[in-house]
C-alpha atoms as a PDB file:
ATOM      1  CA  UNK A   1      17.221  -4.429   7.355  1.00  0.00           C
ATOM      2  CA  UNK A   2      16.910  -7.713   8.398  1.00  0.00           C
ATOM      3  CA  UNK A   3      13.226  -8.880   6.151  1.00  0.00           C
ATOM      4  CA  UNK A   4      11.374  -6.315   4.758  1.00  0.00           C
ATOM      5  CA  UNK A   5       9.697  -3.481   6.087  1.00  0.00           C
ATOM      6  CA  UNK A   6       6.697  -5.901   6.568  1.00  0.00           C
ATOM      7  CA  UNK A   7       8.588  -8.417   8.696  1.00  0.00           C
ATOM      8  CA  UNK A   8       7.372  -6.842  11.874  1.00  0.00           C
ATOM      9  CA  UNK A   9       3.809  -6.293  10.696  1.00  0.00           C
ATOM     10  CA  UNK A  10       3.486 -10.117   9.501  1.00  0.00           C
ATOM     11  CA  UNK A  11       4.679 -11.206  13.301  1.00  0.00           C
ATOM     12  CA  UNK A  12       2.424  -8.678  15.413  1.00  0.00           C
ATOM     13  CA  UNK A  13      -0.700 -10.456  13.283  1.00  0.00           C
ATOM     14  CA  UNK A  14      -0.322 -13.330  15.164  1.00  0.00           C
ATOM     15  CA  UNK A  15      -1.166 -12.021  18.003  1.00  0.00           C
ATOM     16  CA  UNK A  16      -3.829  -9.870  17.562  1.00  0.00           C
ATOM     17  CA  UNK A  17      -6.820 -12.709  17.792  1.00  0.00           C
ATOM     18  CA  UNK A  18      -7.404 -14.398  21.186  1.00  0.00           C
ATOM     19  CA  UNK A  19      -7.804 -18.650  20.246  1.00  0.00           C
ATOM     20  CA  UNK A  20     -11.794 -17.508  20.530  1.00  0.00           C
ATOM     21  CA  UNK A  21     -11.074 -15.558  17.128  1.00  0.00           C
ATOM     22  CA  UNK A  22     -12.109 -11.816  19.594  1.00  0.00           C
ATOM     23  CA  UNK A  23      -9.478  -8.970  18.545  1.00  0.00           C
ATOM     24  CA  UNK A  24      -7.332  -7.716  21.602  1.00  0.00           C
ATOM     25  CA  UNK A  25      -6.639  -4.409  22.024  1.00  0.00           C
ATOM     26  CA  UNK A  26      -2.670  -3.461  22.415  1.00  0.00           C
ATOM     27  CA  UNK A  27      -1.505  -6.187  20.105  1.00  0.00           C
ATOM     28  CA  UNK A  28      -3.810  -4.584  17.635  1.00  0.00           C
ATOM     29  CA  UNK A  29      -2.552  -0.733  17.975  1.00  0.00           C
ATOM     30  CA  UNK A  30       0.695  -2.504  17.983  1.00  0.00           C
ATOM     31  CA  UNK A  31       0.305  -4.093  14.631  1.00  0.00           C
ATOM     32  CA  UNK A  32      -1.164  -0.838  13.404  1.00  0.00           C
ATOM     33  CA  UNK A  33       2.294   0.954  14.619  1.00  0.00           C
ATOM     34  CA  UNK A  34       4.015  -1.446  12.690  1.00  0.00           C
ATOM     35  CA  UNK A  35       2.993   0.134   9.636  1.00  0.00           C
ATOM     36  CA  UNK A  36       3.849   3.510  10.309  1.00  0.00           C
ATOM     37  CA  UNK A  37       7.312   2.793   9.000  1.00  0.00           C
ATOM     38  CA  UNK A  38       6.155   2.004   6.049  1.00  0.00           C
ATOM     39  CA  UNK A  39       3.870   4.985   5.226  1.00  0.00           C
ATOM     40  CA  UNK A  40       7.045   6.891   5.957  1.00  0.00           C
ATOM     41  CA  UNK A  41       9.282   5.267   2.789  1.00  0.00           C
ATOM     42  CA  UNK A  42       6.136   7.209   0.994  1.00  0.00           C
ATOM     43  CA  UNK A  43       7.536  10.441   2.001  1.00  0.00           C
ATOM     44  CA  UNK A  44       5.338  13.883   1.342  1.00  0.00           C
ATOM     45  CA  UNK A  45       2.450  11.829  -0.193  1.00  0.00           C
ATOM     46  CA  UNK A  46       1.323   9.990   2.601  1.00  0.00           C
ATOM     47  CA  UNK A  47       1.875  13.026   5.741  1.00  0.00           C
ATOM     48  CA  UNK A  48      -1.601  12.922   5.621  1.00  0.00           C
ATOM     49  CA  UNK A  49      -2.751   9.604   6.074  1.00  0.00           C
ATOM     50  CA  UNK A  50       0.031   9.186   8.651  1.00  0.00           C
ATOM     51  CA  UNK A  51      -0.490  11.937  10.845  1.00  0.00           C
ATOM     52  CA  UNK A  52      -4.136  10.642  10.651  1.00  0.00           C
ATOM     53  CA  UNK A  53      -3.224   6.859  11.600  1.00  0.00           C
ATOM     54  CA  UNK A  54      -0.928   8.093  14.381  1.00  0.00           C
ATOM     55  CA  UNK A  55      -3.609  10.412  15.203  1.00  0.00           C
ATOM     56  CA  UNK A  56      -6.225   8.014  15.497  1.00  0.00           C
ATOM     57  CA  UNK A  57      -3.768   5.135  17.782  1.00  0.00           C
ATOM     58  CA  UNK A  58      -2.869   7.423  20.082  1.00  0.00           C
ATOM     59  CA  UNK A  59      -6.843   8.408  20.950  1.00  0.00           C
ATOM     60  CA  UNK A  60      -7.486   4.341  21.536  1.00  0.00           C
ATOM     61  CA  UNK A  61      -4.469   3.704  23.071  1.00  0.00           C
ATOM     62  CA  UNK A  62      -5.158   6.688  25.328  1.00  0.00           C
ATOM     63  CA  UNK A  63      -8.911   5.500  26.470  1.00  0.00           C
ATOM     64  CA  UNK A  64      -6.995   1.813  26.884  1.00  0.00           C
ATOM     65  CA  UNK A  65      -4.229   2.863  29.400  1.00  0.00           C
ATOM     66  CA  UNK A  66      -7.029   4.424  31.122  1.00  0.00           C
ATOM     67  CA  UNK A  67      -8.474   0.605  32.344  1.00  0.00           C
ATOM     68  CA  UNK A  68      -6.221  -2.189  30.553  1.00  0.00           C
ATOM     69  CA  UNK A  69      -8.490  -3.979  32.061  1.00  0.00           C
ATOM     70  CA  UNK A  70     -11.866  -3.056  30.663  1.00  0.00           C
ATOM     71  CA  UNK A  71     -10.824  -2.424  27.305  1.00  0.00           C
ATOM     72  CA  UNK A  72      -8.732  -5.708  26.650  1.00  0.00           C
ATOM     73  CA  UNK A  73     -10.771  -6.077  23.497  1.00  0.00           C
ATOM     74  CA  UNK A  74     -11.218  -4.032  20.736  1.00  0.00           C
ATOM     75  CA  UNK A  75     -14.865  -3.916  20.525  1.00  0.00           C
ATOM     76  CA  UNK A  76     -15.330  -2.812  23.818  1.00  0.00           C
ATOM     77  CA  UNK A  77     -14.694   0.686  23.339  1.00  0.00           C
ATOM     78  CA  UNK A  78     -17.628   0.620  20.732  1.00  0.00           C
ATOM     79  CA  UNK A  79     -20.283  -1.090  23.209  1.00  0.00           C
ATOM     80  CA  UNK A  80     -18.909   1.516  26.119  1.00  0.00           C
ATOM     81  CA  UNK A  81     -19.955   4.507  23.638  1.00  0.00           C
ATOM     82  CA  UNK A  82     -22.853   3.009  21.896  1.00  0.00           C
ATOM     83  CA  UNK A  83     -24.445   2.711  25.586  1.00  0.00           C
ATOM     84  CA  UNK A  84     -23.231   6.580  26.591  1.00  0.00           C
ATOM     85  CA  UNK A  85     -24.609   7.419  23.365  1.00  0.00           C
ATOM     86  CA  UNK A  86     -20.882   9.410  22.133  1.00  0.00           C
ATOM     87  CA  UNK A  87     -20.156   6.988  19.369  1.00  0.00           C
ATOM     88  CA  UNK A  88     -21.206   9.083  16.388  1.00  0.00           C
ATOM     89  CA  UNK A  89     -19.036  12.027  17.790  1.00  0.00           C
ATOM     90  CA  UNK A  90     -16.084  13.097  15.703  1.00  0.00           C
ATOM     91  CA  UNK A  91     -13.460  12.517  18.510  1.00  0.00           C
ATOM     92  CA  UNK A  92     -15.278   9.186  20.044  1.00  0.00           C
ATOM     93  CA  UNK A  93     -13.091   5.785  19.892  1.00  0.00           C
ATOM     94  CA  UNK A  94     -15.535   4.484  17.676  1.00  0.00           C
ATOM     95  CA  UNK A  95     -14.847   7.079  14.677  1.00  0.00           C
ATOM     96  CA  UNK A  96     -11.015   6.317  15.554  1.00  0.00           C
ATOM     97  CA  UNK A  97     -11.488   2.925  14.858  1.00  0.00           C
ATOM     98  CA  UNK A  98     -13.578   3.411  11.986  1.00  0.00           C
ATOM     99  CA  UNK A  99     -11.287   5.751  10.239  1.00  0.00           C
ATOM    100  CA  UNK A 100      -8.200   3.769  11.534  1.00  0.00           C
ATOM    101  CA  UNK A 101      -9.456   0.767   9.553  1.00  0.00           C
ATOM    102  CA  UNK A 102     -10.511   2.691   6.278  1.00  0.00           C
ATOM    103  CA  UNK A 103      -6.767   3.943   5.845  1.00  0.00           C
ATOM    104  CA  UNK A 104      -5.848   0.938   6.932  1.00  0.00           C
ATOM    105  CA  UNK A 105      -7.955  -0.900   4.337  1.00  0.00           C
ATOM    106  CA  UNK A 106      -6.692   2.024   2.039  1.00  0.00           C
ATOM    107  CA  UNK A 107      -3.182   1.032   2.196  1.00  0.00           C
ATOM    108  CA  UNK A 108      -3.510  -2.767   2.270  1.00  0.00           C
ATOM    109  CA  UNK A 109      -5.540  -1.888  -1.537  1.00  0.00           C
ATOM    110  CA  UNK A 110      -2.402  -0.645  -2.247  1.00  0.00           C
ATOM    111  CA  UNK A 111      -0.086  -3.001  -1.410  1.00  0.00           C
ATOM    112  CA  UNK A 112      -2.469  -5.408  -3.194  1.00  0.00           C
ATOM    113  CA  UNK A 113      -2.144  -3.136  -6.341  1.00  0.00           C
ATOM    114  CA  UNK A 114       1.350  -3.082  -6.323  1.00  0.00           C
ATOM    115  CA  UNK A 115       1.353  -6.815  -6.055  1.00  0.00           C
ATOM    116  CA  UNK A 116      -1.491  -7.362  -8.827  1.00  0.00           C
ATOM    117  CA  UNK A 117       0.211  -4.641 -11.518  1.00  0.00           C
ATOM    118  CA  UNK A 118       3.670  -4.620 -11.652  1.00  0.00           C
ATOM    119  CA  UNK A 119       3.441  -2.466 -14.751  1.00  0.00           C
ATOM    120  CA  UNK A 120       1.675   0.590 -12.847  1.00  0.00           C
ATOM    121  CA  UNK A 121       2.886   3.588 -11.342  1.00  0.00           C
ATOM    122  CA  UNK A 122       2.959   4.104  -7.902  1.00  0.00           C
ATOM    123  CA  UNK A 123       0.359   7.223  -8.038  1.00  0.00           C
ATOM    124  CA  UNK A 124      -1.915   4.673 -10.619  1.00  0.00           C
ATOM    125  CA  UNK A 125      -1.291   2.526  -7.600  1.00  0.00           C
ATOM    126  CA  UNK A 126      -2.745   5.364  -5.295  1.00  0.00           C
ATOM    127  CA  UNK A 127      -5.453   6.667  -6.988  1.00  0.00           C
ATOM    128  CA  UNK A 128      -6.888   2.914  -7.510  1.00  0.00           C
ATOM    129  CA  UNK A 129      -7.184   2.020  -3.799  1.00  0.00           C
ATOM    130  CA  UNK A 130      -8.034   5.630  -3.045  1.00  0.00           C
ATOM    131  CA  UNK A 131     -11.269   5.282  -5.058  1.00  0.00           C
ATOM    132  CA  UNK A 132     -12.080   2.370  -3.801  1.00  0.00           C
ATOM    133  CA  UNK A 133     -11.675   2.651  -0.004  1.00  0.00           C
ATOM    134  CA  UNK A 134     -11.576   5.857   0.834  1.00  0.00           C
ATOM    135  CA  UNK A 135     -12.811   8.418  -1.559  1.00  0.00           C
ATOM    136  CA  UNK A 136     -17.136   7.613  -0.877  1.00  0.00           C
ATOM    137  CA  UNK A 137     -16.276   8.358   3.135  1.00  0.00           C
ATOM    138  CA  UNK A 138     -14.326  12.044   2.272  1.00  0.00           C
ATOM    139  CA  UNK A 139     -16.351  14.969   1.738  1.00  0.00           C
ATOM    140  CA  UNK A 140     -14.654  17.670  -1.300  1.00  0.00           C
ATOM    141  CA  UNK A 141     -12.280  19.400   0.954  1.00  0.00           C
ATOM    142  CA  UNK A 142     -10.389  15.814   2.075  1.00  0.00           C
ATOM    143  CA  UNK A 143     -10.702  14.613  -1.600  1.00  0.00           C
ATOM    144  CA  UNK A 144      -9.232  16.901  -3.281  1.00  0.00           C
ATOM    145  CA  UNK A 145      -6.199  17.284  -0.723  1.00  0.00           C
ATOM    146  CA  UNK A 146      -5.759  13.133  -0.538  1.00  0.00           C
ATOM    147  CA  UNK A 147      -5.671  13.437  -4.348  1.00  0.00           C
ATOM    148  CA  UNK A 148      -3.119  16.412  -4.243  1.00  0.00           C
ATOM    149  CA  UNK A 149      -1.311  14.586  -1.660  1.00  0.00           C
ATOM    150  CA  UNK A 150      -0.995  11.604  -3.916  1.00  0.00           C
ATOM    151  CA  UNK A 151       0.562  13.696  -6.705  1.00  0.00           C
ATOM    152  CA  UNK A 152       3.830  13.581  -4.449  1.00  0.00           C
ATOM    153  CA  UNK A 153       3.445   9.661  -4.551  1.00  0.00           C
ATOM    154  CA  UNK A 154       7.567   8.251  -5.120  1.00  0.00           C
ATOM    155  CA  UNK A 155       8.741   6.534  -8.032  1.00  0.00           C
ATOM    156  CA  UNK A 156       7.589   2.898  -7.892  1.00  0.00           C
ATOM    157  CA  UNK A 157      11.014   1.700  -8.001  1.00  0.00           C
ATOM    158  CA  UNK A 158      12.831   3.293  -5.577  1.00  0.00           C
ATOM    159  CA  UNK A 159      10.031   2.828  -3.354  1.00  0.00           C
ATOM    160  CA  UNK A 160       9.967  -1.215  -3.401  1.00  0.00           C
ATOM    161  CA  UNK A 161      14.364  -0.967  -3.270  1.00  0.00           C
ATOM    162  CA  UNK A 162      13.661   1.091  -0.188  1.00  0.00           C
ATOM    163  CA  UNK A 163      11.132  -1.401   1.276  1.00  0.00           C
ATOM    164  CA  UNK A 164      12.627  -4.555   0.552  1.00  0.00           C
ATOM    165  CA  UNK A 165      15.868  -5.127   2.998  1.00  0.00           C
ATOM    166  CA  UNK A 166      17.042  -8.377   2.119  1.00  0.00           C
ATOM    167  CA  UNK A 167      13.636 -10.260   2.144  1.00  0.00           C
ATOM    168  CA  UNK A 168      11.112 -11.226  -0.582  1.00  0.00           C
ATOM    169  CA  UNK A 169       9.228  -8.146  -0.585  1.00  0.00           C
ATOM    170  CA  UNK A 170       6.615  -9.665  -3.262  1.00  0.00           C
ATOM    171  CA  UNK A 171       5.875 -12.437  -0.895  1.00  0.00           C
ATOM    172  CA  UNK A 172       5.567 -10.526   2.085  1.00  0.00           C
ATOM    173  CA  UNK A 173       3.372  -7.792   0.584  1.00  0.00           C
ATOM    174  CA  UNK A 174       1.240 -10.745  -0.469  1.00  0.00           C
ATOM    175  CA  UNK A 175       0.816 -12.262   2.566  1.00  0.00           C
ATOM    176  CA  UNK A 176       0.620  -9.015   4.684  1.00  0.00           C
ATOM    177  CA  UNK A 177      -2.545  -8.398   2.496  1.00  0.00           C
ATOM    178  CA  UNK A 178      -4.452 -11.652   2.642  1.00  0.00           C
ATOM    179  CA  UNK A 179      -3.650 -11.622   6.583  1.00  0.00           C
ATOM    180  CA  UNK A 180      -4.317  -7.808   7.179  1.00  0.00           C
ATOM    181  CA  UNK A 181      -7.002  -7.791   4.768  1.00  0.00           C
ATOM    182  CA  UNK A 182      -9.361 -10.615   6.426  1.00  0.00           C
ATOM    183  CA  UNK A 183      -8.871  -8.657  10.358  1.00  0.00           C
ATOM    184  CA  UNK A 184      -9.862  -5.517   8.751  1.00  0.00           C
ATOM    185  CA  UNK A 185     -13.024  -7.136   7.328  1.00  0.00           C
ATOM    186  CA  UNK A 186     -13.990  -8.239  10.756  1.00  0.00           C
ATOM    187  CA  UNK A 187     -13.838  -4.744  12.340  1.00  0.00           C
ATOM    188  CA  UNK A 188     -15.834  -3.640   9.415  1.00  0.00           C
ATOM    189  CA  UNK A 189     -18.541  -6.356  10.143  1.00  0.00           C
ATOM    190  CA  UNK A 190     -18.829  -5.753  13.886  1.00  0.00           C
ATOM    191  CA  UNK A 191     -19.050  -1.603  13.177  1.00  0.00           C
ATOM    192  CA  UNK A 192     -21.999  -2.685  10.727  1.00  0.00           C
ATOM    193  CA  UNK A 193     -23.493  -5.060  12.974  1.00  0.00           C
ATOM    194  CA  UNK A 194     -24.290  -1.671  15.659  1.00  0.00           C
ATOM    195  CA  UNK A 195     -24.628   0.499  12.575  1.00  0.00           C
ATOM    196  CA  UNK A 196     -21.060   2.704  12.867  1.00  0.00           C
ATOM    197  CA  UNK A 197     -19.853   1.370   9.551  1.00  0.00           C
ATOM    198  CA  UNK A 198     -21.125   4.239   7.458  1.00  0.00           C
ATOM    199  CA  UNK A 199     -19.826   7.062   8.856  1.00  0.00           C
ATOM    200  CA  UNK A 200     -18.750  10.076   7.165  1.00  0.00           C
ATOM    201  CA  UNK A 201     -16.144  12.587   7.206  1.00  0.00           C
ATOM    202  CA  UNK A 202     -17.670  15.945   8.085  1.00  0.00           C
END
């Protein structure tokens, strides 16, 4: 593997800002679809959040190959259901955006923990960013199947062998999360500013 695993997601974050700072659509979804191959060196732990992820790109990237046009921008989707009135429901754009950045805030915690604490295990790694992105938004039933999930979490060590390839995987975790983490935030601010931050999961 030429890089790490994150070599792909660090170049598809350059693109995902116009030079006007507004987020663009497909390079967006893109980046997200860059990390799918990294939720997959998880294995059985993170089926889950990966089946959600995938689950939640394909519904945007559905509504935006209906009018590339219209939907160039991220945001869009939101204003277009805010002013139908569907945003709040469970299979609108706007919750797939919402709960596409949560488990993507979710993993870039973790990433972030695995920088921070080299001396914890991966499922201390887990459970940390799990309580503090995810676990306020899930109701019992998703709790306590994220946590069982996360029981499966793989040895720390193999893990980082498997994602390194022959780059500085350190580095490139570092930098994925103080690139990642700052786009995220700004998704989170605009779904607060038309008050779809704080949306639960039924």
């Amino acid at each position: 593997m030429e890089g790490t695993v994150f070599t792909p997601c660090l170049e598809g974050m350059k693109h995902v800002k116009t030079e006007h700072g507004e987020m663009l659509t497909k390079p967006f979804l893109e980046l997200c679809k860059t990390i799918l191959p990294v939720i997959d060196k998880f294995g059985a732990a993170m089926t889950l959040v990966k089946s959600d992820i995938g689950g939640n790109i394909s519904r945007l990237e559905k509504n935006y190959l209906s009018d590339p046009d219209k939907y160039k921008y991220l945001y869009t989707f939101v204003q277009v259901e805010i002013e139908s009135k569907i945003a709040k429901g469970s299979s609108s754009c706007t919750n797939g955006l919402l709960w596409l950045t949560r488990a993507m805030d979710f993993l870039t915690e973790l990433f972030r923990n695995l920088v921070s604490h080299k001396d914890w295990s991966m499922s201390q790694a887990c459970g940390d960013s799990y309580q503090k992105t995810l676990k306020k938004w899930h109701g019992w039933l998703a709790s306590s199947s994220f946590s069982m999930a996360l029981k499966l979490a793989p040895d720390r060590k193999k893990f980082m062998d498997v994602i390194s390839g022959s780059g500085d995987i350190n580095a490139d975790m570092e930098r994925f999360c103080s690139e990642f983490g700052p786009l995220l935030h700004d998704i989170h601010k605009f779904l607060a500013s038309v008050g779809m931050d704080d949306m639960k999961a039924s």
